[in-house]
Protein backbone atom coordinates (compact mmCIF):
# COMPACT_ATOMS: atom_id res chain seq x y z
CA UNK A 1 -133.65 -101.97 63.50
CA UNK A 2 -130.61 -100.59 62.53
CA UNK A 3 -128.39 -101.08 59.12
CA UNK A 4 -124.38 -100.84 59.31
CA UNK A 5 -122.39 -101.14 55.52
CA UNK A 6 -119.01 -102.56 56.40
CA UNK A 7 -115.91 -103.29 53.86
CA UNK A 8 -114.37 -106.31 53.72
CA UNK A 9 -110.92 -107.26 52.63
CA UNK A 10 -110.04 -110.87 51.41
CA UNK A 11 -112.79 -112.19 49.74
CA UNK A 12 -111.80 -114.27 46.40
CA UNK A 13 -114.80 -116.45 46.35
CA UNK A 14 -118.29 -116.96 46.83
CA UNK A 15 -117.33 -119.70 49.75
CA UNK A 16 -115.84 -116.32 51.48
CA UNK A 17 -118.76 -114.74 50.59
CA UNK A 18 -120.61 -117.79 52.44
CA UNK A 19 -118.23 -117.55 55.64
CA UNK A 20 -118.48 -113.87 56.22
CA UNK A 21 -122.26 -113.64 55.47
CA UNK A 22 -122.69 -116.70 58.12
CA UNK A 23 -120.19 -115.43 60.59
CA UNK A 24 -122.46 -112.13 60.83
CA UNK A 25 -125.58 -113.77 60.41
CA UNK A 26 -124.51 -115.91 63.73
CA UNK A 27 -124.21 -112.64 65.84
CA UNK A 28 -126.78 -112.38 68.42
CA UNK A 29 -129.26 -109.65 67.59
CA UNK A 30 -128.28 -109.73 63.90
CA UNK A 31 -131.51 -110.23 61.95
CA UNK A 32 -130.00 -110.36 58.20
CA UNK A 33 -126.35 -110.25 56.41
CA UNK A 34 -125.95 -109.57 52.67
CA UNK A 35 -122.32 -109.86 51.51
CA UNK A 36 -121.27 -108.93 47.87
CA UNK A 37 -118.16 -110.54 46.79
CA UNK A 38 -117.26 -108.47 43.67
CA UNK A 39 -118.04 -104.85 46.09
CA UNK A 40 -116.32 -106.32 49.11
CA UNK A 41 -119.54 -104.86 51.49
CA UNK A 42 -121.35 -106.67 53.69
CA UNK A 43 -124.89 -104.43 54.68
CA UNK A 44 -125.87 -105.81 58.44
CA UNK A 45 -129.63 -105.56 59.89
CA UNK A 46 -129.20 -105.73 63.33
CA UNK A 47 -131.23 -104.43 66.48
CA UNK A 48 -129.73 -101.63 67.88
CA UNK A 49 -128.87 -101.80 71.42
CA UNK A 50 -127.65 -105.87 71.42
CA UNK A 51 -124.98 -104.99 68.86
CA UNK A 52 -122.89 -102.68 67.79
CA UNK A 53 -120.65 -102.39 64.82
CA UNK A 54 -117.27 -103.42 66.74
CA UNK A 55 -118.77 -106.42 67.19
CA UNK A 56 -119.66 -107.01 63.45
CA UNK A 57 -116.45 -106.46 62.25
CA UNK A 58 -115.11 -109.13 64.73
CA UNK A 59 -117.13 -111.62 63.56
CA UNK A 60 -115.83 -110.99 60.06
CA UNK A 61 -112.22 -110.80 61.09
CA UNK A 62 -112.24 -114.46 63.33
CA UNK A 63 -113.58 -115.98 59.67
CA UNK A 64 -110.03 -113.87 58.57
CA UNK A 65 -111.09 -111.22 56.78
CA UNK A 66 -110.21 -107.30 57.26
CA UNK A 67 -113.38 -105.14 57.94
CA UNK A 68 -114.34 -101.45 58.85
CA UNK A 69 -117.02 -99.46 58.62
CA UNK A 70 -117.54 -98.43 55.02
CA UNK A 71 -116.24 -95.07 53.82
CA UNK A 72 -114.05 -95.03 57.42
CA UNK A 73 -111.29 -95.55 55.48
């Protein structure tokens, strides 16, 4: 298992909070999402090799949200 901490942009409520932690948590080979609203993270469990952290942050940005990997800038 594997553990990515991305920031997200454009969260104003806890039903974006719901999106983005569902969007992630629908990934194949994601085994838990945690999103915090008021930190703008989301920390990803995932199995490495049948996911990779592009792929994360596209699932958070079709919901239409920004993300990157945290402290990436």
């Amino acid at each position: 298992m594997k553990t990515t901490r991305l920031q997200v942009s454009g969260m104003t409520c806890g039903h974006c909070q719901e999106a983005v932690e569902k969007a992630l948590k629908a990934r194949p080979g994601v085994r838990n999402a945690t999103v915090h609203l008021q930190e703008g993270t989301a920390e990803v469990e995932y199995e490495e090799g049948s996911v990779v952290p592009e792929q994360l942050i596209a699932a958070v940005e079709e919901e239409g949200y920004r993300a990157a990997l945290a402290g990436s800038g």
